[in-house]
Protein backbone atom coordinates (compact mmCIF):
# COMPACT_ATOMS: atom_id res chain seq x y z
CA UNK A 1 120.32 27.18 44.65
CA UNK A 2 123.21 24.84 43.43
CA UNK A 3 121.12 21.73 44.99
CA UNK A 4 117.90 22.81 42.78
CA UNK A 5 120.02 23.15 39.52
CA UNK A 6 121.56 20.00 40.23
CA UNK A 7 118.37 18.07 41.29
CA UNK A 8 116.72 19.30 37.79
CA UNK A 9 119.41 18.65 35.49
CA UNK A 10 120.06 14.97 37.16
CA UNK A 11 119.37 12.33 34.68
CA UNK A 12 118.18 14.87 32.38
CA UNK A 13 118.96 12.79 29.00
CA UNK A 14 118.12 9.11 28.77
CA UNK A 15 119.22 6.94 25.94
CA UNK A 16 117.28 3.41 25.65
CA UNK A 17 119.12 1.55 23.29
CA UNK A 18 117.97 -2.67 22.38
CA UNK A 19 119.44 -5.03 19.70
CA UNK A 20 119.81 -8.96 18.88
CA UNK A 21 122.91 -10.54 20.06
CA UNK A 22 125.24 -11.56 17.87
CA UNK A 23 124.01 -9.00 15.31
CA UNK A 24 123.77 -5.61 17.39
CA UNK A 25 127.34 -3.71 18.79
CA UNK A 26 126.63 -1.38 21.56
CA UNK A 27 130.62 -0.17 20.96
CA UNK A 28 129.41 1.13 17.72
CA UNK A 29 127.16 4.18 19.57
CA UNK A 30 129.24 6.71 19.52
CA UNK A 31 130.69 6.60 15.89
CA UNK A 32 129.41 7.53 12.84
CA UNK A 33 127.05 6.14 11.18
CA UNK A 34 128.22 4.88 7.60
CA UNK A 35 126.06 4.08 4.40
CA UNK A 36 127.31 0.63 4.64
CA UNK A 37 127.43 -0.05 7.85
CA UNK A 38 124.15 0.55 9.39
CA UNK A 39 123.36 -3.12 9.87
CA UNK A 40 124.95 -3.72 13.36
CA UNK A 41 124.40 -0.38 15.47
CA UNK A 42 121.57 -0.77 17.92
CA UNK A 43 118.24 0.81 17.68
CA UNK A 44 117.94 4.23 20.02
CA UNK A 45 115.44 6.43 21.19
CA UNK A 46 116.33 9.56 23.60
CA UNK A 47 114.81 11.80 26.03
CA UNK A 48 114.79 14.57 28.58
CA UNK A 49 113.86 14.09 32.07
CA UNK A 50 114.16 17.56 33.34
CA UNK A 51 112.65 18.96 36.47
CA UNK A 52 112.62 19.53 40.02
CA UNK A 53 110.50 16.41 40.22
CA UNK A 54 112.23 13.25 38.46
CA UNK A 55 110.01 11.06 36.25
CA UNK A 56 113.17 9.04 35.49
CA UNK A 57 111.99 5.51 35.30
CA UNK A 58 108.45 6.50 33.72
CA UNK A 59 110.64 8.21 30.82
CA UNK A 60 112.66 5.21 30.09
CA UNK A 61 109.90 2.90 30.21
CA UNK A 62 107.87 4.87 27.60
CA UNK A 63 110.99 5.36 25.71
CA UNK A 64 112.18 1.10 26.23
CA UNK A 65 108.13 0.83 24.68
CA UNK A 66 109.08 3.02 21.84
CA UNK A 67 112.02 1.47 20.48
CA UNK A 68 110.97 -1.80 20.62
CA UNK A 69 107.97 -1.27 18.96
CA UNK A 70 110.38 -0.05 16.44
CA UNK A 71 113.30 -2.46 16.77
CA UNK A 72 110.39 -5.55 16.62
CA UNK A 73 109.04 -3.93 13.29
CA UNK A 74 112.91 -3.58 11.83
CA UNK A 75 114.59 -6.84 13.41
CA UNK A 76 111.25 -9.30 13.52
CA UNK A 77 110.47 -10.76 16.50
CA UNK A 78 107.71 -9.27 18.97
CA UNK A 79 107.59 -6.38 21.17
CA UNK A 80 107.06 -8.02 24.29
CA UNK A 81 109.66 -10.45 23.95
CA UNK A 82 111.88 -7.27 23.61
CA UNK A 83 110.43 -5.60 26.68
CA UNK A 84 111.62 -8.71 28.66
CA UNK A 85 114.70 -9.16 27.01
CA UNK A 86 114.13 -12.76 25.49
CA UNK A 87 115.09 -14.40 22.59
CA UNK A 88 118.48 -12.79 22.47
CA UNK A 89 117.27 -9.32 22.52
CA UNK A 90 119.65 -6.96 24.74
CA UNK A 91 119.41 -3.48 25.58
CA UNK A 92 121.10 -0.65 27.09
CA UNK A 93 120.40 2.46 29.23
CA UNK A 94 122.46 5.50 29.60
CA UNK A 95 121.47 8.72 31.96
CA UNK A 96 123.07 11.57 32.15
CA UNK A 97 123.49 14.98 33.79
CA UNK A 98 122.37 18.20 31.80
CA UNK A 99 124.45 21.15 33.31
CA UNK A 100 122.92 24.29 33.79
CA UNK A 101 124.60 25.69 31.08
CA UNK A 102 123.74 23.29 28.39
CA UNK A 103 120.82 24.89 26.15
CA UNK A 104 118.52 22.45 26.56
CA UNK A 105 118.74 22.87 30.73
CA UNK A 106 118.02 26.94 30.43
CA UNK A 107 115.44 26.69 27.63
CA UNK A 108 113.68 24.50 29.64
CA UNK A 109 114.32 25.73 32.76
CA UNK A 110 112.78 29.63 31.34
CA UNK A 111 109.97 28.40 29.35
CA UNK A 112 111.92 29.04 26.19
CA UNK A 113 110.28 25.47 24.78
């Protein structure tokens, strides 16, 4: 039982995060936004990967498609150039463990979503 609760919480939250270098500060992700200083905190999108069966990489590619659809439209430039990382665009992912008794784990877990 404690192997299936930890195989469908693991990676459970993705964060894709891109930016420009020079311009973007990955530091700046877990502060506060501020009215003005928006300009250099990176463009994120986030989802849940939860499940006994881990669609991990298909999740952050959809999500790496989002945001730089996004980030192209608010920065310039061109999506695909984002996608590969060219022309100084930069990105970062972060995965993380849900724990069983986060709320988002059990709702989804009991059909509660």
């Amino acid at each position: 039982m404690t192997l299936e609760l930890y195989i469908y919480g693991h990676d459970g939250w993705i964060r894709v995060c891109i930016g420009k270098e020079g311009t973007t500060d990955f530091a700046l992700l877990d502060k506060q936004r501020t009215q003005g200083a928006a300009r250099g905190f990176p463009i994120c999108v986030e989802r849940l990967n939860l499940g006994m069966y881990s669609n991990g990489d298909d999740i952050a590619r959809e999500a790496l498609e989002q945001v730089c659809a996004r980030g192209a439209t608010l920065m310039g430039g061109d999506q695909r150039e984002c996608i590969r990382k060219e022309k100084g665009w930069s990105r970062r992912v972060d995965k993380k463990q849900i724990l069983p008794w986060d709320r988002r784990f059990y709702r989804r877990l009991l059909f509660l979503d």
